[in-house]
C-alpha atoms as a PDB file:
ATOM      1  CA  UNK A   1     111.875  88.189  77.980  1.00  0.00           C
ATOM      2  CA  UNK A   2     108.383  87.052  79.538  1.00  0.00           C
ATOM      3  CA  UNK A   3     108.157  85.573  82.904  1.00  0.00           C
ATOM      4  CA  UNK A   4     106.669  81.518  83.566  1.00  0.00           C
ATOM      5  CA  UNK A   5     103.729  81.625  85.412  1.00  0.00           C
ATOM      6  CA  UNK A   6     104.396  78.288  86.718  1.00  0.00           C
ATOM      7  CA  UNK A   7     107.954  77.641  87.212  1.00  0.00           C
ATOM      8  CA  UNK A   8     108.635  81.499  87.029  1.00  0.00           C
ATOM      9  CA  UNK A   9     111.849  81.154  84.389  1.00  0.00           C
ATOM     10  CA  UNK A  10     112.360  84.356  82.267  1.00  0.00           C
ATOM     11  CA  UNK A  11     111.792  82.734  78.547  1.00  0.00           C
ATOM     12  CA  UNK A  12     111.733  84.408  74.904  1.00  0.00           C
ATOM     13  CA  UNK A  13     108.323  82.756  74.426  1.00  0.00           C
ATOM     14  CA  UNK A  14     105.203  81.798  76.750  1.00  0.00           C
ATOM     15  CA  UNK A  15     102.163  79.697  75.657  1.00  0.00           C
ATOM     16  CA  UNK A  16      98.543  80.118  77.224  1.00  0.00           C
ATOM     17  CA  UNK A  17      97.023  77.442  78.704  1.00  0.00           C
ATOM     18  CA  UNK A  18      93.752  76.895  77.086  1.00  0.00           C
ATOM     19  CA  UNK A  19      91.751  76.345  80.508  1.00  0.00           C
ATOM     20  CA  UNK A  20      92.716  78.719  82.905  1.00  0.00           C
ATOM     21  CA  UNK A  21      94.577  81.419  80.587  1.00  0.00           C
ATOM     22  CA  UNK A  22      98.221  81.351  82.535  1.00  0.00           C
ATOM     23  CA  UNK A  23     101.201  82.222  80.411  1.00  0.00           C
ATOM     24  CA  UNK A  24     103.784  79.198  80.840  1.00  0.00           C
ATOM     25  CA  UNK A  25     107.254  78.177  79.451  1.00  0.00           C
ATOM     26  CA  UNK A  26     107.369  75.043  76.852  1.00  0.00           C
ATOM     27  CA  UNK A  27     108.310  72.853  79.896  1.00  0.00           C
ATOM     28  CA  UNK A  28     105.403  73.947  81.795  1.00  0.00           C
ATOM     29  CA  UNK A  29     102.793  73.228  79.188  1.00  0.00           C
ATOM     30  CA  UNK A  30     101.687  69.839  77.510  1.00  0.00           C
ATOM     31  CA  UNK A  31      99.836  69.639  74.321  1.00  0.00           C
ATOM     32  CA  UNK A  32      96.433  68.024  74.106  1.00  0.00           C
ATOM     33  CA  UNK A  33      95.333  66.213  70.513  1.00  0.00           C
ATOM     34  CA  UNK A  34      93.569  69.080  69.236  1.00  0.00           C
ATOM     35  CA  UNK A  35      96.661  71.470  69.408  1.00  0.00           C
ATOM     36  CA  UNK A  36      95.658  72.992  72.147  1.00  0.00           C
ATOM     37  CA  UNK A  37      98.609  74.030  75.153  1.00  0.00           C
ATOM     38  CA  UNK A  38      97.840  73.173  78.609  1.00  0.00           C
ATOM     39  CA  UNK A  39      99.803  73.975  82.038  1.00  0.00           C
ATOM     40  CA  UNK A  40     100.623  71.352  84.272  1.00  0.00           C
ATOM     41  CA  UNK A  41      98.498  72.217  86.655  1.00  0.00           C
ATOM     42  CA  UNK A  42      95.368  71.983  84.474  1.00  0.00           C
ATOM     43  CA  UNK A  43      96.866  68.991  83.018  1.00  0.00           C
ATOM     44  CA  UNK A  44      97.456  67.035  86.705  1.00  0.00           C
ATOM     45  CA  UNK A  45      93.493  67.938  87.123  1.00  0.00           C
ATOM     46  CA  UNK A  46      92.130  67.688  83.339  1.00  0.00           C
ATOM     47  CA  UNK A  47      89.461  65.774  82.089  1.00  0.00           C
ATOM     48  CA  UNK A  48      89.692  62.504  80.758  1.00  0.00           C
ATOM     49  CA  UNK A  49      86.852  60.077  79.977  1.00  0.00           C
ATOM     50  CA  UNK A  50      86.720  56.576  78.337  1.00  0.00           C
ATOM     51  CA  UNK A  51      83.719  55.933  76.326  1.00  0.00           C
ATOM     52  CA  UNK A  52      81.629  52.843  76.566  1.00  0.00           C
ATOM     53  CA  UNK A  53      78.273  50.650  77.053  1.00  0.00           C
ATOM     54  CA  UNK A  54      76.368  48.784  79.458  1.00  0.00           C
ATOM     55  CA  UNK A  55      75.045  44.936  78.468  1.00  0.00           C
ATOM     56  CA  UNK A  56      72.190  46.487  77.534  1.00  0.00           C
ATOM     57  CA  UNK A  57      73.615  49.197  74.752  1.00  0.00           C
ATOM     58  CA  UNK A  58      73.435  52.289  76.781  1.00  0.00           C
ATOM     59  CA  UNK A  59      76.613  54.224  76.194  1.00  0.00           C
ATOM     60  CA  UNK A  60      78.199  55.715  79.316  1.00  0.00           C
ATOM     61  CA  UNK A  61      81.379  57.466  79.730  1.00  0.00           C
ATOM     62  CA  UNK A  62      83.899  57.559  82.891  1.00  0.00           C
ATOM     63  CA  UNK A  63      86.324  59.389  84.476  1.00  0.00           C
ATOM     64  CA  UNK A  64      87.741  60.327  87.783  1.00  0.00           C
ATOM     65  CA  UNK A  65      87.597  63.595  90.063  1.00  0.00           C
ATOM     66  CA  UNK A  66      90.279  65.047  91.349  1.00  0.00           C
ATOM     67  CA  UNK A  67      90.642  62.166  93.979  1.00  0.00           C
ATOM     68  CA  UNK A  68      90.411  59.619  92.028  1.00  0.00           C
ATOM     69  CA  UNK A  69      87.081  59.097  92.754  1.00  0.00           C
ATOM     70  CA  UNK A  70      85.636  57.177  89.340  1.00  0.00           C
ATOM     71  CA  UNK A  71      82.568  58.287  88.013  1.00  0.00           C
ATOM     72  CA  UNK A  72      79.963  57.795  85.111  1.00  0.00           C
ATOM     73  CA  UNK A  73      77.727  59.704  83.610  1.00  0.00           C
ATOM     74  CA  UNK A  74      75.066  57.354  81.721  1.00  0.00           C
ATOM     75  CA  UNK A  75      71.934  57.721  79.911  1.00  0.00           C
ATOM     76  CA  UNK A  76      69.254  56.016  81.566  1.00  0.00           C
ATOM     77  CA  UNK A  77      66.267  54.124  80.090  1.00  0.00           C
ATOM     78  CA  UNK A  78      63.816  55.626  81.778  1.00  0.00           C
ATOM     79  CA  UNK A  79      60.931  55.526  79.714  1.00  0.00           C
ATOM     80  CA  UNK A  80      59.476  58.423  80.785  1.00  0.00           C
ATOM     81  CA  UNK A  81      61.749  61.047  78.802  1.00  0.00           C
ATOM     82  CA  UNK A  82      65.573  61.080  79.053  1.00  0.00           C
ATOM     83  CA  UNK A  83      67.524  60.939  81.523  1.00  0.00           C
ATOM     84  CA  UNK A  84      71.343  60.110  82.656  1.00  0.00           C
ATOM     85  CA  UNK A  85      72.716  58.594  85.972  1.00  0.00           C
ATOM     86  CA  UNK A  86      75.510  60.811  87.033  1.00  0.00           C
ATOM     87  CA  UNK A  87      77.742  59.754  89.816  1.00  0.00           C
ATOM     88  CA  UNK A  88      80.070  57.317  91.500  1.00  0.00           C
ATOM     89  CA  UNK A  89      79.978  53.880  91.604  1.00  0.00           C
ATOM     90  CA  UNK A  90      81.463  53.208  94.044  1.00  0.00           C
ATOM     91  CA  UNK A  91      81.565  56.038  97.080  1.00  0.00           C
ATOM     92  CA  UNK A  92      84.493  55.700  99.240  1.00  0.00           C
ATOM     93  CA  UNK A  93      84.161  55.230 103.119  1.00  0.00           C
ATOM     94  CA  UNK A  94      86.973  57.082 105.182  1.00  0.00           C
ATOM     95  CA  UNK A  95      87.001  57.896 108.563  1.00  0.00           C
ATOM     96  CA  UNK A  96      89.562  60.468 110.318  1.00  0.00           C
ATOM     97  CA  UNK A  97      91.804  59.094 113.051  1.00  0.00           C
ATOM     98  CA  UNK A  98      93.797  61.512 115.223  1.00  0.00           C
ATOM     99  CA  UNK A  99      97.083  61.147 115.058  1.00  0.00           C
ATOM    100  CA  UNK A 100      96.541  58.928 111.785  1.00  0.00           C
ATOM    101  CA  UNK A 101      94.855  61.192 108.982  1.00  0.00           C
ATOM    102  CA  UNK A 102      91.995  59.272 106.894  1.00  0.00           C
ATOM    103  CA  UNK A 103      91.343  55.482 106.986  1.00  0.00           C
ATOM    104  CA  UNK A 104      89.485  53.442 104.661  1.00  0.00           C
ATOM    105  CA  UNK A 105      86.304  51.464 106.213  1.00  0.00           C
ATOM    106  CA  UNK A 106      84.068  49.047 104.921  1.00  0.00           C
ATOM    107  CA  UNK A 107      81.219  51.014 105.580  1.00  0.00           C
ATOM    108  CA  UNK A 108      78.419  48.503 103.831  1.00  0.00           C
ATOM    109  CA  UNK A 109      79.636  45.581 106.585  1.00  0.00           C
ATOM    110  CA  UNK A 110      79.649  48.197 109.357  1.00  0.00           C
ATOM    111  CA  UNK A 111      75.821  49.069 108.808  1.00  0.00           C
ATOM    112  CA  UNK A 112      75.124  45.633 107.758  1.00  0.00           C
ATOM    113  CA  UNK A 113      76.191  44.573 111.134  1.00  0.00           C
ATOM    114  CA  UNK A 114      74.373  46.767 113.099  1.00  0.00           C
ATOM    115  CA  UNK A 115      71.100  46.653 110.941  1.00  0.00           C
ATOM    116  CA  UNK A 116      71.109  43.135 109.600  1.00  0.00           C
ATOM    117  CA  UNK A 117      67.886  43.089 107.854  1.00  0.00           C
ATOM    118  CA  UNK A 118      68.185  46.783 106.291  1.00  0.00           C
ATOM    119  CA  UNK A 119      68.964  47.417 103.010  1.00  0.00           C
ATOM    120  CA  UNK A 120      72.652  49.875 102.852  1.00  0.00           C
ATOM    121  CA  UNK A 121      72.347  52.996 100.320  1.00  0.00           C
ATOM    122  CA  UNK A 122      75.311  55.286  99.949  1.00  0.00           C
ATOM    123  CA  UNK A 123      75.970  58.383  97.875  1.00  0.00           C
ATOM    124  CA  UNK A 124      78.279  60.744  97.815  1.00  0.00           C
ATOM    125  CA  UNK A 125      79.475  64.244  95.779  1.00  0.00           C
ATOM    126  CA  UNK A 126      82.205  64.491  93.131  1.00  0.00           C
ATOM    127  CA  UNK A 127      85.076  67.282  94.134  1.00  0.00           C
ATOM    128  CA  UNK A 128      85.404  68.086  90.448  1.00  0.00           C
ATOM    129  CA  UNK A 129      88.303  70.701  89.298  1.00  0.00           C
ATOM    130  CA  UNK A 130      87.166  73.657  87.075  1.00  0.00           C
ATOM    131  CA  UNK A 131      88.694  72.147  83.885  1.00  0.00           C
ATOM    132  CA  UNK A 132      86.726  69.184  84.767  1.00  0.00           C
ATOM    133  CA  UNK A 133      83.333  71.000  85.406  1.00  0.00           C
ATOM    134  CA  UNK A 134      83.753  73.047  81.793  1.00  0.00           C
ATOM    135  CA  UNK A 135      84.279  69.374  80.195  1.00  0.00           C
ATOM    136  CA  UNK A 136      81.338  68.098  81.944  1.00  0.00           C
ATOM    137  CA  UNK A 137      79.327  71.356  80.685  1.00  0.00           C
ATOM    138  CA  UNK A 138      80.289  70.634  77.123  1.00  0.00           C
ATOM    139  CA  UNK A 139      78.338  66.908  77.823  1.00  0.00           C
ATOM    140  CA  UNK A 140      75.779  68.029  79.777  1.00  0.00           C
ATOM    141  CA  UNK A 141      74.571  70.807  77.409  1.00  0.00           C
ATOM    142  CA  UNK A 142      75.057  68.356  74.707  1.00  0.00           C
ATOM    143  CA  UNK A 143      72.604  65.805  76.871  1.00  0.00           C
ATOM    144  CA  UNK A 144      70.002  68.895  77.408  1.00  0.00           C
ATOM    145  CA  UNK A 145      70.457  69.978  73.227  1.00  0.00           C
ATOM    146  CA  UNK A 146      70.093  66.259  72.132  1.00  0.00           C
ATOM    147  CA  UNK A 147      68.687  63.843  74.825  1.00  0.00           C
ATOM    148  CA  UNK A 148      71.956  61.816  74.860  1.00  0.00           C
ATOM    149  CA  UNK A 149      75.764  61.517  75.316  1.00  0.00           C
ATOM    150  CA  UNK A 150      78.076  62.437  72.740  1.00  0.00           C
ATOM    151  CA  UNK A 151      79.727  60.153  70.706  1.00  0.00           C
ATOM    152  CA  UNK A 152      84.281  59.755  70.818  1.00  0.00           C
ATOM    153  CA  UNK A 153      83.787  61.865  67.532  1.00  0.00           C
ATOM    154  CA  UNK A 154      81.869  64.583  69.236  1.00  0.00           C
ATOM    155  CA  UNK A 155      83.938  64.465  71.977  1.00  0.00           C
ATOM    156  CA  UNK A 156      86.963  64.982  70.065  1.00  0.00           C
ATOM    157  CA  UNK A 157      85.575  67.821  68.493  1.00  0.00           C
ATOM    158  CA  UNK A 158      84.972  69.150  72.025  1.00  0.00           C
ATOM    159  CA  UNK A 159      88.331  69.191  72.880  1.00  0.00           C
ATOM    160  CA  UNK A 160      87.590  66.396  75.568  1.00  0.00           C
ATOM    161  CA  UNK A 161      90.410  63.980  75.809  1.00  0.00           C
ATOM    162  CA  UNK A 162      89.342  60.500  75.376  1.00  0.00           C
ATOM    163  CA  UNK A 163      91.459  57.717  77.582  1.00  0.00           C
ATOM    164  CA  UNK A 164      93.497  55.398  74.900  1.00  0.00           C
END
């Protein structure tokens, strides 16, 4: 008998989770396409990505970090080598309220309002997950091997799970 490392069940037979190596029961793990097992912890913070292009034929790819945030990364057409955009689209505005926790704010009207004739730039950082980082490794050293994104095949072949 071998011990869960998630739910911590004695079972005959444990599976290892391809990203982070923890031995889990059958009803701890989930199975990705390629046959690979995954915990549920991985799998609540995995990476998935749904392929596509901009108006102008540049093929980008999104996905979310671990709150949801959506991202892209996108090749650029910078015509002085390549390049990708890598980032949100949209960066979220909270502030923290005591007593209340975190509040959404629409930061763009608040600046706009005080500096009417400014333009507003925001950015922000992705919390990514590990499992998320090693996926985004796999396309970024494709980007840096080939000077673009890879393709649903590629990604497939990856292991990256691609959003139906």
């Amino acid at each position: 008998m071998k011990d869960c490392g998630y739910c911590e069940e004695e079972v005959d037979f444990v599976y290892t989770c391809s990203d982070c190596d923890w031995k889990v029961c059958r009803d701890c793990a989930s199975t990705r396409p390629s046959g690979e097992y995954i915990c549920h912890e991985c799998w609540d913070v995995r990476l998935v990505v749904k392929a596509d292009k901009t108006q102008r034929g540049f093929p980008y790819l999104t996905f979310k970090d671990t709150y949801g945030l959506e991202a892209k990364i996108q090749e650029s057409s910078s015509a002085t080598g390549s390049k990708i955009w890598f980032g949100p689209d949209e960066p979220e505005a909270k502030v923290l309220v005591r007593g209340q926790g975190w509040k959404e704010i629409d930061a763009e009207k608040i600046v706009k309002e005080k500096y009417p004739e400014s333009d507003v730039l925001f950015s922000s950082r992705l919390h990514l997950s590990i499992p998320q980082a090693k996926g985004l490794i796999k396309i970024l050293e494709h980007f840096v091997e080939s000077g673009g994104i890879p393709d649903e095949e590629m990604l497939y072949k990856m292991g990256i799970e691609l959003e139906e």
